[in-house]
PDB file of N, CA and C in Angstrom:
ATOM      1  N   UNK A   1     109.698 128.312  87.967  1.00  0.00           N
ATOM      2  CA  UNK A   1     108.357 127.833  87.727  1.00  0.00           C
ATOM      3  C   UNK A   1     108.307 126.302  87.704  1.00  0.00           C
ATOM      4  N   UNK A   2     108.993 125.466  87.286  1.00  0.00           N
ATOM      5  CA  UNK A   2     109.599 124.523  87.329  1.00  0.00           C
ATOM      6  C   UNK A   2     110.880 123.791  87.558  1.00  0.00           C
ATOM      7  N   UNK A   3     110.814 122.319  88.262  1.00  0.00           N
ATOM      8  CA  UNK A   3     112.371 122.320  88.803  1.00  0.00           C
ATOM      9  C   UNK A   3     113.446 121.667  87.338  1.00  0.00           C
ATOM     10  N   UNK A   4     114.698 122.738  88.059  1.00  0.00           N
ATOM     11  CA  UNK A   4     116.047 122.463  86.796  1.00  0.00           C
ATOM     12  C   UNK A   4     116.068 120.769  86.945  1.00  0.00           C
ATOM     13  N   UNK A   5     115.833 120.086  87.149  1.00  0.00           N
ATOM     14  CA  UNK A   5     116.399 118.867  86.903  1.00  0.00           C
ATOM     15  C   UNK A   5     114.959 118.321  86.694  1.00  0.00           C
ATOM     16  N   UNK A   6     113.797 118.720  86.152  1.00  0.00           N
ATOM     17  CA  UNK A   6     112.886 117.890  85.547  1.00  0.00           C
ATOM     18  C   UNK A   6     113.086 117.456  84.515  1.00  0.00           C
ATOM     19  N   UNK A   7     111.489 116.133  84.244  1.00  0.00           N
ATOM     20  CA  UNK A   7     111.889 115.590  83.101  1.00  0.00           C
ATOM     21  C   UNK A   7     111.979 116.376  82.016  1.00  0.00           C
ATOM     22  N   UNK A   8     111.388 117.356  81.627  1.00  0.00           N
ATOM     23  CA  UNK A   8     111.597 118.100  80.339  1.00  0.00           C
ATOM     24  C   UNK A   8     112.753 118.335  80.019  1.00  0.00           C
ATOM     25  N   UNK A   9     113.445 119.422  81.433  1.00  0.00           N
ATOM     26  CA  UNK A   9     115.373 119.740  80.936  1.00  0.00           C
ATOM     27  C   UNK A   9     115.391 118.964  80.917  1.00  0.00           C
ATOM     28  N   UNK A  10     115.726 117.500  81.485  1.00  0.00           N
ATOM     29  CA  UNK A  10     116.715 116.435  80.905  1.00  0.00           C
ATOM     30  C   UNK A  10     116.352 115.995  79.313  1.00  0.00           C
ATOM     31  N   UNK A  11     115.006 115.546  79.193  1.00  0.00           N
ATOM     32  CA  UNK A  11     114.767 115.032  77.626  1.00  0.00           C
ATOM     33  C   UNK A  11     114.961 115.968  76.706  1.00  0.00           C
ATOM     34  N   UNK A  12     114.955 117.229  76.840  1.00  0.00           N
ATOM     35  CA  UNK A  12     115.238 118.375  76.033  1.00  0.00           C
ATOM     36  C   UNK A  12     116.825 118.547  75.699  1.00  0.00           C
ATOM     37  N   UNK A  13     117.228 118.490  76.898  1.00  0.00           N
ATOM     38  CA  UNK A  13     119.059 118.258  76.604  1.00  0.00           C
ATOM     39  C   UNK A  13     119.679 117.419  76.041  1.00  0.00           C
ATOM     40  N   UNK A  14     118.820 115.531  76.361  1.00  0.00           N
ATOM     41  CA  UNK A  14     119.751 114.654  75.779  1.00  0.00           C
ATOM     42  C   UNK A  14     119.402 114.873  74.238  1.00  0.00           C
ATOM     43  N   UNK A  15     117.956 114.675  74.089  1.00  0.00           N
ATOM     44  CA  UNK A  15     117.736 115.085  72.392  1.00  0.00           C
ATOM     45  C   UNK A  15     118.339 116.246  71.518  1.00  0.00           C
ATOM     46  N   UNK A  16     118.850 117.322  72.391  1.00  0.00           N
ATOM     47  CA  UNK A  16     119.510 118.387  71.340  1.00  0.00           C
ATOM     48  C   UNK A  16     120.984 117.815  71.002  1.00  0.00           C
ATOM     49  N   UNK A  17     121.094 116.656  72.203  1.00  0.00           N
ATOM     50  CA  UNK A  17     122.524 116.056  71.975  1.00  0.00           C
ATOM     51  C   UNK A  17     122.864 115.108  70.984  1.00  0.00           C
ATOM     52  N   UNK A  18     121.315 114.614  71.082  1.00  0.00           N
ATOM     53  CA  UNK A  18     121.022 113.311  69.761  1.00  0.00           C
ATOM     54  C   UNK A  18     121.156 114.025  68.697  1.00  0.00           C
ATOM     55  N   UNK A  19     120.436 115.129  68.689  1.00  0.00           N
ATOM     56  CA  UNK A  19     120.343 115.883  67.157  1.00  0.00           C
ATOM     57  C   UNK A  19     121.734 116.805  66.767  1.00  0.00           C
ATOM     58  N   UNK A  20     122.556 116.724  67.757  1.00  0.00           N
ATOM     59  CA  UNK A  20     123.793 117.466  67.095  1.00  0.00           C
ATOM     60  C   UNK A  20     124.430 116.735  66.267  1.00  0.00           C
ATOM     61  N   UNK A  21     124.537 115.589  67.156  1.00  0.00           N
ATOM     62  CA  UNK A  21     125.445 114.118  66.626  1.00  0.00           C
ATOM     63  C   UNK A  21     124.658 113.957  65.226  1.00  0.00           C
ATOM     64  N   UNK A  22     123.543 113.626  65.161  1.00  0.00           N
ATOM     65  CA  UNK A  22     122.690 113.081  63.652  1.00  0.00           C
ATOM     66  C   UNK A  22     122.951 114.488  62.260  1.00  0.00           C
ATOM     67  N   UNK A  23     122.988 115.695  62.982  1.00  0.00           N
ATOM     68  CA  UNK A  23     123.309 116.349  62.073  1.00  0.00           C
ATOM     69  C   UNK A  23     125.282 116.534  61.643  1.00  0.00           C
ATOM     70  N   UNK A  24     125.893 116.229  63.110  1.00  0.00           N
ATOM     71  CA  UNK A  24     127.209 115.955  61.998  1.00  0.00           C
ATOM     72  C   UNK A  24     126.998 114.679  60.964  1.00  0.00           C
ATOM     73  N   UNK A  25     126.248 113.759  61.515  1.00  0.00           N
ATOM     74  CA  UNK A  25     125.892 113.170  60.016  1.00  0.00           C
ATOM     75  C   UNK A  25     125.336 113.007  58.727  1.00  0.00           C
ATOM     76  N   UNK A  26     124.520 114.260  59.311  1.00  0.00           N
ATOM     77  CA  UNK A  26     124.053 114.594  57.773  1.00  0.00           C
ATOM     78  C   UNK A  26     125.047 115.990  57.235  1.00  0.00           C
ATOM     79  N   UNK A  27     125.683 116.416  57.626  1.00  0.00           N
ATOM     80  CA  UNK A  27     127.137 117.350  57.075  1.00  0.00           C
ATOM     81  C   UNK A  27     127.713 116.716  56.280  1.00  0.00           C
ATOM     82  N   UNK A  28     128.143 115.008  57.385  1.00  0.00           N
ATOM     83  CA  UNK A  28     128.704 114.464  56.007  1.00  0.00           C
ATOM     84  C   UNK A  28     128.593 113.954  54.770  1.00  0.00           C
ATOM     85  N   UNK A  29     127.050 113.815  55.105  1.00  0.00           N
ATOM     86  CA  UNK A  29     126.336 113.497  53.973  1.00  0.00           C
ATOM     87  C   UNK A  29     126.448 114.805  52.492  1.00  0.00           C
ATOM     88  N   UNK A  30     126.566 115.868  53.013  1.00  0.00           N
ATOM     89  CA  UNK A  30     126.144 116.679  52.199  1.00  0.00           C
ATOM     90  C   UNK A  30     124.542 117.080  52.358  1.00  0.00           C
ATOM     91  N   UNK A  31     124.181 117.023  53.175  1.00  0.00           N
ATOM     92  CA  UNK A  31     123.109 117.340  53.494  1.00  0.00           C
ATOM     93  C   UNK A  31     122.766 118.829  54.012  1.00  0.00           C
ATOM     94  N   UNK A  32     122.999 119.843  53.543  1.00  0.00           N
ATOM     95  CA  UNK A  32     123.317 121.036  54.346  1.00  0.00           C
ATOM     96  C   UNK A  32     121.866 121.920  55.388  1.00  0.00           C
ATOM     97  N   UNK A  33     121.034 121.655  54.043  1.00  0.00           N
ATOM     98  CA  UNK A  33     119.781 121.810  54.399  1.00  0.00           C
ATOM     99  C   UNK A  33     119.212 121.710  55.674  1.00  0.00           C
ATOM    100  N   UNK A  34     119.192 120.074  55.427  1.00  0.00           N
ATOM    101  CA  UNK A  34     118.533 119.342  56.493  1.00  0.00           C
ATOM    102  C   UNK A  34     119.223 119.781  57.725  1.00  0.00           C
ATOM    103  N   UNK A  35     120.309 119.204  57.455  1.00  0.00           N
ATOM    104  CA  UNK A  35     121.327 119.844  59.039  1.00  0.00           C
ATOM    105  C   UNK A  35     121.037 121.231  59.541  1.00  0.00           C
ATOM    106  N   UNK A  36     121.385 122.104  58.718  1.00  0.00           N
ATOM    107  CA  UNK A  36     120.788 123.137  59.495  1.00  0.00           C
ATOM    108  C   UNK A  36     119.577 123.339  60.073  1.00  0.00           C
ATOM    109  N   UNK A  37     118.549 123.481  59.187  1.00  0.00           N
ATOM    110  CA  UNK A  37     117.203 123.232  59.858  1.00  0.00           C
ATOM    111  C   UNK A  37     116.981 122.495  60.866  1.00  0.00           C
ATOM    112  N   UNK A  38     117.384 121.260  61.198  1.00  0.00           N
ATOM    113  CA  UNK A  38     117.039 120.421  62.703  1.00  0.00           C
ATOM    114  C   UNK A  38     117.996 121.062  63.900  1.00  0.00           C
ATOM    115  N   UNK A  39     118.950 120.997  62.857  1.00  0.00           N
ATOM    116  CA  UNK A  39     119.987 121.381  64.240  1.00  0.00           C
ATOM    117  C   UNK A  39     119.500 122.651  65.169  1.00  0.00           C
ATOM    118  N   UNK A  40     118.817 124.030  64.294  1.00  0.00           N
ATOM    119  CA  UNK A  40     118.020 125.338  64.714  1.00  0.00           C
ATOM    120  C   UNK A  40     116.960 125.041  65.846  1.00  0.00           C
ATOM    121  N   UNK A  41     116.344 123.976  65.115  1.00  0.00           N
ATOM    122  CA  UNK A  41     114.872 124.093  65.870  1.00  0.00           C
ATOM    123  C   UNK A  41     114.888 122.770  67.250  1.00  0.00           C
ATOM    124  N   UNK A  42     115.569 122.118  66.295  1.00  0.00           N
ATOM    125  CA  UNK A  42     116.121 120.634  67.791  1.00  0.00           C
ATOM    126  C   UNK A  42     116.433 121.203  69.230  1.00  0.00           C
ATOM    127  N   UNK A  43     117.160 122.122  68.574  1.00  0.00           N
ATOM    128  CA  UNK A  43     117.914 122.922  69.719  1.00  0.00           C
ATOM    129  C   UNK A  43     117.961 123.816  70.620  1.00  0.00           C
ATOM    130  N   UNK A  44     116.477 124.577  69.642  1.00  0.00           N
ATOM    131  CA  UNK A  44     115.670 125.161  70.540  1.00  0.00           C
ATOM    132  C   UNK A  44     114.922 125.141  71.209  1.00  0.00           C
ATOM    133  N   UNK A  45     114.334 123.923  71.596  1.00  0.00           N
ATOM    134  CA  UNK A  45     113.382 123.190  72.407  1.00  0.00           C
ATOM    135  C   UNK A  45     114.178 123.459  73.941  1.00  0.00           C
ATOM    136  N   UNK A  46     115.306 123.037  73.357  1.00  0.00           N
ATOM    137  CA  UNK A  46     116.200 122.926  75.176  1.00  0.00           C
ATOM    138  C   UNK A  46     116.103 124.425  75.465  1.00  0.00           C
ATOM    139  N   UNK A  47     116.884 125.231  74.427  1.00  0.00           N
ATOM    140  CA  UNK A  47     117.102 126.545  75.223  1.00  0.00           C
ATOM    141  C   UNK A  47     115.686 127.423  75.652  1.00  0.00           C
ATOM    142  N   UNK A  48     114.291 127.059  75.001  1.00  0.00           N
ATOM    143  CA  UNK A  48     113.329 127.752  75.010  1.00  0.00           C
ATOM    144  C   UNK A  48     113.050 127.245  76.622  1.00  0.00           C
ATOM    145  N   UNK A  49     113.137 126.079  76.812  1.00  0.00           N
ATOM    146  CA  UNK A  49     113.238 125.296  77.930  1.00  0.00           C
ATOM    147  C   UNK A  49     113.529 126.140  79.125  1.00  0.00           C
ATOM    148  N   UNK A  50     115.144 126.489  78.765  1.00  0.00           N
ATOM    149  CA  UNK A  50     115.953 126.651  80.251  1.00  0.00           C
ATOM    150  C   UNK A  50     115.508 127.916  80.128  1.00  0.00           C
ATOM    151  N   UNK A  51     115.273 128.624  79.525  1.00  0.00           N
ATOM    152  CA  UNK A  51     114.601 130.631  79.213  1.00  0.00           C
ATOM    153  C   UNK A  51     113.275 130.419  80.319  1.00  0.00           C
ATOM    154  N   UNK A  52     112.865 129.166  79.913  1.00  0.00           N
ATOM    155  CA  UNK A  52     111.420 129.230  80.504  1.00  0.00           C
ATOM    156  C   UNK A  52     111.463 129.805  82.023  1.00  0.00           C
ATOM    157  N   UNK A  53     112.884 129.351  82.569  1.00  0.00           N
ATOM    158  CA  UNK A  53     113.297 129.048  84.250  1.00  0.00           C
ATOM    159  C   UNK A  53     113.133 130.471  84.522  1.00  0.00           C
ATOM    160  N   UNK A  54     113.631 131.345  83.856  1.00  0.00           N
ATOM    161  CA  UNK A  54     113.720 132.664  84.351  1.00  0.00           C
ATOM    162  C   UNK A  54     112.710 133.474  83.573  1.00  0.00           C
ATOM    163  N   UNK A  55     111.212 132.701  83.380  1.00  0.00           N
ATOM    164  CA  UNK A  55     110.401 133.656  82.908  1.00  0.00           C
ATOM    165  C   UNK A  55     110.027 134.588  84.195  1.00  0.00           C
ATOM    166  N   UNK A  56     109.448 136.123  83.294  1.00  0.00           N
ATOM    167  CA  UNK A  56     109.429 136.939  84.279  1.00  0.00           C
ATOM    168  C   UNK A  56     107.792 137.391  84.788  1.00  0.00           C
ATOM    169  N   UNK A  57     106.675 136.389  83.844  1.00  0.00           N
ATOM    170  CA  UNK A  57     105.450 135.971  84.719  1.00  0.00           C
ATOM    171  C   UNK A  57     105.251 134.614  84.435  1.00  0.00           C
ATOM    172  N   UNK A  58     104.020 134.051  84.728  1.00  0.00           N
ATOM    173  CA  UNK A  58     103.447 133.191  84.295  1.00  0.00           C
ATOM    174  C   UNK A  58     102.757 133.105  83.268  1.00  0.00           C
ATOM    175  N   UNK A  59     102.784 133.833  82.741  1.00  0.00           N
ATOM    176  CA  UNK A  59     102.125 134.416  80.567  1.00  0.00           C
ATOM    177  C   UNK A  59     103.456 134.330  80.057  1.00  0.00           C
ATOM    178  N   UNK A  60     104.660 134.648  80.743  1.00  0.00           N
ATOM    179  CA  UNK A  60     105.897 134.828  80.209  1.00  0.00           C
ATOM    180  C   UNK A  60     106.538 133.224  79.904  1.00  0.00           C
ATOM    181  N   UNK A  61     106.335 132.429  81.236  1.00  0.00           N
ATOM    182  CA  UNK A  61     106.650 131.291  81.231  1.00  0.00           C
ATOM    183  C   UNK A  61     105.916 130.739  79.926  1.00  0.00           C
ATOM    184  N   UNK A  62     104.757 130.229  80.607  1.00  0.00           N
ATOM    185  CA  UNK A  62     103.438 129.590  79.151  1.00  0.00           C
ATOM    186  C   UNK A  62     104.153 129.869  78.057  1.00  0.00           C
ATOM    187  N   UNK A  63     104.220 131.410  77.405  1.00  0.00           N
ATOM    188  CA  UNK A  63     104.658 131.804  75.982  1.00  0.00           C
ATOM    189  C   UNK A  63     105.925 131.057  75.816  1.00  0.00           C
ATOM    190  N   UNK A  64     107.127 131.042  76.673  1.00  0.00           N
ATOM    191  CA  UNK A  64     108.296 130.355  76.175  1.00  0.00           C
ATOM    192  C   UNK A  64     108.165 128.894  75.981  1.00  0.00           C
ATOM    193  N   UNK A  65     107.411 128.224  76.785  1.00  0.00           N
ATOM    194  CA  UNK A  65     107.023 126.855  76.304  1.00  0.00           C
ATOM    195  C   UNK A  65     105.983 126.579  75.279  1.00  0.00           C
ATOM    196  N   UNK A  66     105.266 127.096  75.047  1.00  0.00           N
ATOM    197  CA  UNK A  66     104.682 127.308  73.793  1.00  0.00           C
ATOM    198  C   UNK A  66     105.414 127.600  72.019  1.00  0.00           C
ATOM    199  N   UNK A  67     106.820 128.260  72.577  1.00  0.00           N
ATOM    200  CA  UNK A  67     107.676 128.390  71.627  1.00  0.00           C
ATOM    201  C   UNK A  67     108.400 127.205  71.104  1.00  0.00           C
ATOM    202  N   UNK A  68     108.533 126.755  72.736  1.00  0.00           N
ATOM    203  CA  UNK A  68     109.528 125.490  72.780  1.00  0.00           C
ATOM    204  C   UNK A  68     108.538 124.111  72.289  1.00  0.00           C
ATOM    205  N   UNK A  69     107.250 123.994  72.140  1.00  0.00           N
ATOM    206  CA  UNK A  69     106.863 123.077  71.380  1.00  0.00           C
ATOM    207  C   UNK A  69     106.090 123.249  70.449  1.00  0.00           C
ATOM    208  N   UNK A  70     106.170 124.556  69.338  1.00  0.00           N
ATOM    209  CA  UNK A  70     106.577 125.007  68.229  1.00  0.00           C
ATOM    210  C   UNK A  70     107.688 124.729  67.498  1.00  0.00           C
ATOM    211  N   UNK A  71     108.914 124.536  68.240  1.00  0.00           N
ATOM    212  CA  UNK A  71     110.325 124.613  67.619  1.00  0.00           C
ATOM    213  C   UNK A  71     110.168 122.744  67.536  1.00  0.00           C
ATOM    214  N   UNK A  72     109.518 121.750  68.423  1.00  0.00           N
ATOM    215  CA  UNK A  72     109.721 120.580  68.555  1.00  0.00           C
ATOM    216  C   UNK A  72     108.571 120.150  67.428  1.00  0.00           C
ATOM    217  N   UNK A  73     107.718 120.953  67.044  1.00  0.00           N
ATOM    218  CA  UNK A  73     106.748 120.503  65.646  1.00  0.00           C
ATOM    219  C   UNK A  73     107.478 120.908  64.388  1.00  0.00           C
ATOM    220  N   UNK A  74     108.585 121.914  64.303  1.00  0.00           N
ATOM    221  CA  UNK A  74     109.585 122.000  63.032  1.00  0.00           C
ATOM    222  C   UNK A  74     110.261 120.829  63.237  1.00  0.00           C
ATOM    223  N   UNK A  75     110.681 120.525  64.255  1.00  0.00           N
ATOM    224  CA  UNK A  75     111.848 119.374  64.382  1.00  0.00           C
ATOM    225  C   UNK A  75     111.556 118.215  63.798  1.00  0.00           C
ATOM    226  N   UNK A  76     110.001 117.976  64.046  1.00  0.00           N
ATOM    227  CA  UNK A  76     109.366 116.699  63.679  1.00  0.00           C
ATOM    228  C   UNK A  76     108.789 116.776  62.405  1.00  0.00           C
ATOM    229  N   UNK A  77     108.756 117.845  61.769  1.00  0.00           N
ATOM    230  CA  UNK A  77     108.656 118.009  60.298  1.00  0.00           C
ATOM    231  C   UNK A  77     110.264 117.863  59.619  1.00  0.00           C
ATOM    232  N   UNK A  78     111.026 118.472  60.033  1.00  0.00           N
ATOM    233  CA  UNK A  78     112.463 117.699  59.315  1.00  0.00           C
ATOM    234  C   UNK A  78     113.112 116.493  59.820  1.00  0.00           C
ATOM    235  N   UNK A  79     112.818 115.822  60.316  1.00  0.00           N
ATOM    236  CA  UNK A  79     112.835 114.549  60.915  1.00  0.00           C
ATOM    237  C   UNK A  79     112.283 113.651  60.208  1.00  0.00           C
ATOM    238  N   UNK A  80     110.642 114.149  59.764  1.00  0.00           N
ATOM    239  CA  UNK A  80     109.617 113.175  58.760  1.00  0.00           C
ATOM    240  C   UNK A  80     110.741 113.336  57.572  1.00  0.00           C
ATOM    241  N   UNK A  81     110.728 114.241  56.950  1.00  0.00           N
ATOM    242  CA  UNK A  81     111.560 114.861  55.717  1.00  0.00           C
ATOM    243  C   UNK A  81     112.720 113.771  55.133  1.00  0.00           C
ATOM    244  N   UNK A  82     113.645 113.669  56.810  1.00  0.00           N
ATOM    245  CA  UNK A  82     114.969 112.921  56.513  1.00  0.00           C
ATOM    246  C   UNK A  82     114.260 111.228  56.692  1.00  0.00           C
ATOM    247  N   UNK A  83     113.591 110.905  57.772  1.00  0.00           N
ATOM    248  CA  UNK A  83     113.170 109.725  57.317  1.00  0.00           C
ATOM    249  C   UNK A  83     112.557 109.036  56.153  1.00  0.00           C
ATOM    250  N   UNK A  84     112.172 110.205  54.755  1.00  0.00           N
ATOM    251  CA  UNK A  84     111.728 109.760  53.733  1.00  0.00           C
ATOM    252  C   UNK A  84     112.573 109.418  52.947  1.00  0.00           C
ATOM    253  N   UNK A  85     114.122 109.893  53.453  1.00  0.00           N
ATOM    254  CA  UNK A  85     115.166 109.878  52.879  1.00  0.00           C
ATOM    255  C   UNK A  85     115.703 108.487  52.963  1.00  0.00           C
ATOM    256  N   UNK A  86     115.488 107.733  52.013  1.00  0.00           N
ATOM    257  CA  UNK A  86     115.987 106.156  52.241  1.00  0.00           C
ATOM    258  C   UNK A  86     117.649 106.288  52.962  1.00  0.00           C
ATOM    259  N   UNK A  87     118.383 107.262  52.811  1.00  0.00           N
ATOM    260  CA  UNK A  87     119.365 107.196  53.094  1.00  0.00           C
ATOM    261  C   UNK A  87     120.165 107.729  54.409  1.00  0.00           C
ATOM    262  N   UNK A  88     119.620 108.577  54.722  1.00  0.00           N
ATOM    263  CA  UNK A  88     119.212 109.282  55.926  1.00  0.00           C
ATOM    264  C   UNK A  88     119.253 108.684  57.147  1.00  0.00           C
ATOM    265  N   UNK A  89     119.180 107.834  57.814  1.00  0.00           N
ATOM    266  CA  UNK A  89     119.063 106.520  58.839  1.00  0.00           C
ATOM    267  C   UNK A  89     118.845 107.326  60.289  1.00  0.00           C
ATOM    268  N   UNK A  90     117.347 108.052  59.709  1.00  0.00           N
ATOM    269  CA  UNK A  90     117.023 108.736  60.942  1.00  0.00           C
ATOM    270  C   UNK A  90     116.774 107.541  62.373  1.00  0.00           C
ATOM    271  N   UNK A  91     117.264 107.603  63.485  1.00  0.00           N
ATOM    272  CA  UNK A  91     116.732 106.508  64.554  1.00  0.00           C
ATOM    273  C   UNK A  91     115.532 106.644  64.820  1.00  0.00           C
ATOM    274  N   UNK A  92     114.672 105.115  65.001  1.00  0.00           N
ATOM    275  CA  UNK A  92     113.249 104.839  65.447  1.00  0.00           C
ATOM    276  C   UNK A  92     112.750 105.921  66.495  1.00  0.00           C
ATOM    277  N   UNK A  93     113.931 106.106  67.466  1.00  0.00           N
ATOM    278  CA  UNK A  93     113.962 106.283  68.647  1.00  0.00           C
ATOM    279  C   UNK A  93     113.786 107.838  69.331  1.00  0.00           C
ATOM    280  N   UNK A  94     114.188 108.509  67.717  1.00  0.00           N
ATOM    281  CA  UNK A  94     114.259 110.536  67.704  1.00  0.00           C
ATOM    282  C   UNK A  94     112.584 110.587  67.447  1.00  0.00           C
ATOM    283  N   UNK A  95     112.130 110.208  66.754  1.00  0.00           N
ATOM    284  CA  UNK A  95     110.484 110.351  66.476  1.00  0.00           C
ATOM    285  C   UNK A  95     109.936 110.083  68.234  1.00  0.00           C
ATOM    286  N   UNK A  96     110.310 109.215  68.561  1.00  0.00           N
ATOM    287  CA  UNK A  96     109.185 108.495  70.239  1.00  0.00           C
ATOM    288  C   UNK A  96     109.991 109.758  71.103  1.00  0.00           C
ATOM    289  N   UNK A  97     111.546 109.975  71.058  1.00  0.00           N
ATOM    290  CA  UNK A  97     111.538 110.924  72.127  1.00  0.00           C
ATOM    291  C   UNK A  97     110.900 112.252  72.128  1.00  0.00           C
ATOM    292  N   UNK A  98     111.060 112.536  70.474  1.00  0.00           N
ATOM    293  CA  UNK A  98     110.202 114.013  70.362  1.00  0.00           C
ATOM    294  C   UNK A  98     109.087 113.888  70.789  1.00  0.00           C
ATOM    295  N   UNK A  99     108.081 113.130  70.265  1.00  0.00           N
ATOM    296  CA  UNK A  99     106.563 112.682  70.403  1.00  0.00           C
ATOM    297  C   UNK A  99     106.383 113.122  72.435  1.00  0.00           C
ATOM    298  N   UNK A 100     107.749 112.273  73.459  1.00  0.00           N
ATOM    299  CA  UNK A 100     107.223 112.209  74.541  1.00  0.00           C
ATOM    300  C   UNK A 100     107.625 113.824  74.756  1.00  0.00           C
ATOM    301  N   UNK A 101     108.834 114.526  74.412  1.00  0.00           N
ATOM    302  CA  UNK A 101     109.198 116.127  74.673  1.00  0.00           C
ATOM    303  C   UNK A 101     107.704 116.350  74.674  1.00  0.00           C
ATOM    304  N   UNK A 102     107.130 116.393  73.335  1.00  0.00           N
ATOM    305  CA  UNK A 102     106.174 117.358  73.070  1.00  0.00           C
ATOM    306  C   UNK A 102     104.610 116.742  74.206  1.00  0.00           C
ATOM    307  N   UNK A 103     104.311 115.686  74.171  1.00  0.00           N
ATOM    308  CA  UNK A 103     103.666 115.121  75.160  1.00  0.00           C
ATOM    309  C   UNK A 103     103.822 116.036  76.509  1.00  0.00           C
ATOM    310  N   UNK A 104     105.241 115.806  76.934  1.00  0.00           N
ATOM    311  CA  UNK A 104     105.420 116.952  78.630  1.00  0.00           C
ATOM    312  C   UNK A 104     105.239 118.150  78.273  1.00  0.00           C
ATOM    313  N   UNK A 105     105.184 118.944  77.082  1.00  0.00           N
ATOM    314  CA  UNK A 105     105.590 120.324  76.915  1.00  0.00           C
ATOM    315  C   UNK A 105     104.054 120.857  76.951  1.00  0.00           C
ATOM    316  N   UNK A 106     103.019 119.629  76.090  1.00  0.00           N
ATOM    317  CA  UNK A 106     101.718 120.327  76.051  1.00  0.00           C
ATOM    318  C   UNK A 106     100.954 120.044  77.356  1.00  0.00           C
ATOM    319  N   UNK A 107     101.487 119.238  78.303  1.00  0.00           N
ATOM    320  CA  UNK A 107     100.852 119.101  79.632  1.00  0.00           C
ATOM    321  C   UNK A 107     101.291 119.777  80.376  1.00  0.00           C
ATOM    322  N   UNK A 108     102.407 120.486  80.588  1.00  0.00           N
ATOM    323  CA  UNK A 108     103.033 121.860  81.468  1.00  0.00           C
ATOM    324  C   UNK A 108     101.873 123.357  80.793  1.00  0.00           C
ATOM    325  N   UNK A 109     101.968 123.143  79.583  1.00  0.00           N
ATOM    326  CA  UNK A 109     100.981 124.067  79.174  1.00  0.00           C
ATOM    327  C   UNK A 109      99.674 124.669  79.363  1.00  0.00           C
ATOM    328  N   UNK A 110      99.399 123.253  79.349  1.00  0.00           N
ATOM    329  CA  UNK A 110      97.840 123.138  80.274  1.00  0.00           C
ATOM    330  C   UNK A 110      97.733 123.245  81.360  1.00  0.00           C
ATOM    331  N   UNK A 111      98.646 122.727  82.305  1.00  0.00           N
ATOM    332  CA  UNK A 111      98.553 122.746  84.029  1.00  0.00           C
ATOM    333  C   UNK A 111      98.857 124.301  84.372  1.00  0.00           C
ATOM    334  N   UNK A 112      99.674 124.842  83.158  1.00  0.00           N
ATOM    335  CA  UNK A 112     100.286 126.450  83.376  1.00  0.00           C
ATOM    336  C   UNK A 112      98.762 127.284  83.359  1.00  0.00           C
ATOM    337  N   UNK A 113      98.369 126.968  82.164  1.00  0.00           N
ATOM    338  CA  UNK A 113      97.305 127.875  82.411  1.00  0.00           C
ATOM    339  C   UNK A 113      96.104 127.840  83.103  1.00  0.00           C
ATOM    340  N   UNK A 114      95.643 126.359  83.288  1.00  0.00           N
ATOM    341  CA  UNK A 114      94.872 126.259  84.189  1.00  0.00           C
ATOM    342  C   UNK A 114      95.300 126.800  86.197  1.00  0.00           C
ATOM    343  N   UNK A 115      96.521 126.809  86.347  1.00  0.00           N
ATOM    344  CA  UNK A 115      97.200 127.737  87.346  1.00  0.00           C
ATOM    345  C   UNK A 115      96.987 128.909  87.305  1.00  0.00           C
ATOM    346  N   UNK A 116      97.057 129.676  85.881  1.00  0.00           N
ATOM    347  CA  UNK A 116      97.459 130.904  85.990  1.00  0.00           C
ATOM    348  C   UNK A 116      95.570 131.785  86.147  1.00  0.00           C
ATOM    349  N   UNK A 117      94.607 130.478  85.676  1.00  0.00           N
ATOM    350  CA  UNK A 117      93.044 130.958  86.246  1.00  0.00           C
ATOM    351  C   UNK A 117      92.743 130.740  87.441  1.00  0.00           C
ATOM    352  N   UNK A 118      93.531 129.992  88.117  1.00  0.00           N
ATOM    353  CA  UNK A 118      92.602 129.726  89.540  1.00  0.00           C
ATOM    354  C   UNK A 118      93.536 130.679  90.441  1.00  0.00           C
ATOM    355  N   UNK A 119      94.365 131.558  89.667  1.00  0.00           N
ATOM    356  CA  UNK A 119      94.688 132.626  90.454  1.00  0.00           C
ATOM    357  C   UNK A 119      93.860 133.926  90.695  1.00  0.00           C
TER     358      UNK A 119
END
């Protein structure tokens, strides 16, 4: 439905990569919580992503990206969470990439379904 090397897979991949790395740092923190929770939903953005490739309609597709920027609005709720955390040293830079994920995810959404009416 979309091509493997768009921008979404790529920003979806490097960010689950950002968020693995940030959560071995919050492991070491003792942070168990937090880590788990981002690491779940961070991570599912990508895989809801690459699922999307082999949806088996176009309601099928839509729904998996719809999941996948569901999982990127948890992400950005434990993200706010750890940035309240004076200690936490969430990067400037995880907030703007999520913000743009979710930006492409809700405009594939829209172009999806507006496709799937003018069929």
């Amino acid at each position: 439905m979309f091509r493997q090397d768009g921008p979404i897979v790529k920003k979806s991949t490097e960010f689950a990569i950002k968020m693995i790395k940030y959560c071995d740092f919050l492991n070491a923190r003792k942070q168990f919580v937090f880590s788990n929770q981002l690491l779940k939903s961070s991570t599912s953005i990508g895989a809801n992503v690459f699922e999307a490739q082999y949806a088996e309609s176009r309601l099928d597709f839509i729904h998996k990206m719809k999941i996948a920027l569901k999982e990127a609005n948890e992400t950005r709720y434990w993200l706010t969470l750890c940035e309240k955390m004076e200690d936490l040293n969430v990067e400037k830079d995880s907030l703007k990439d999520l913000n743009e994920i979710m930006a492409i995810l809700s405009r594939i959404i829209i172009t999806s379904k507006k496709n799937l009416n003018q069929n």
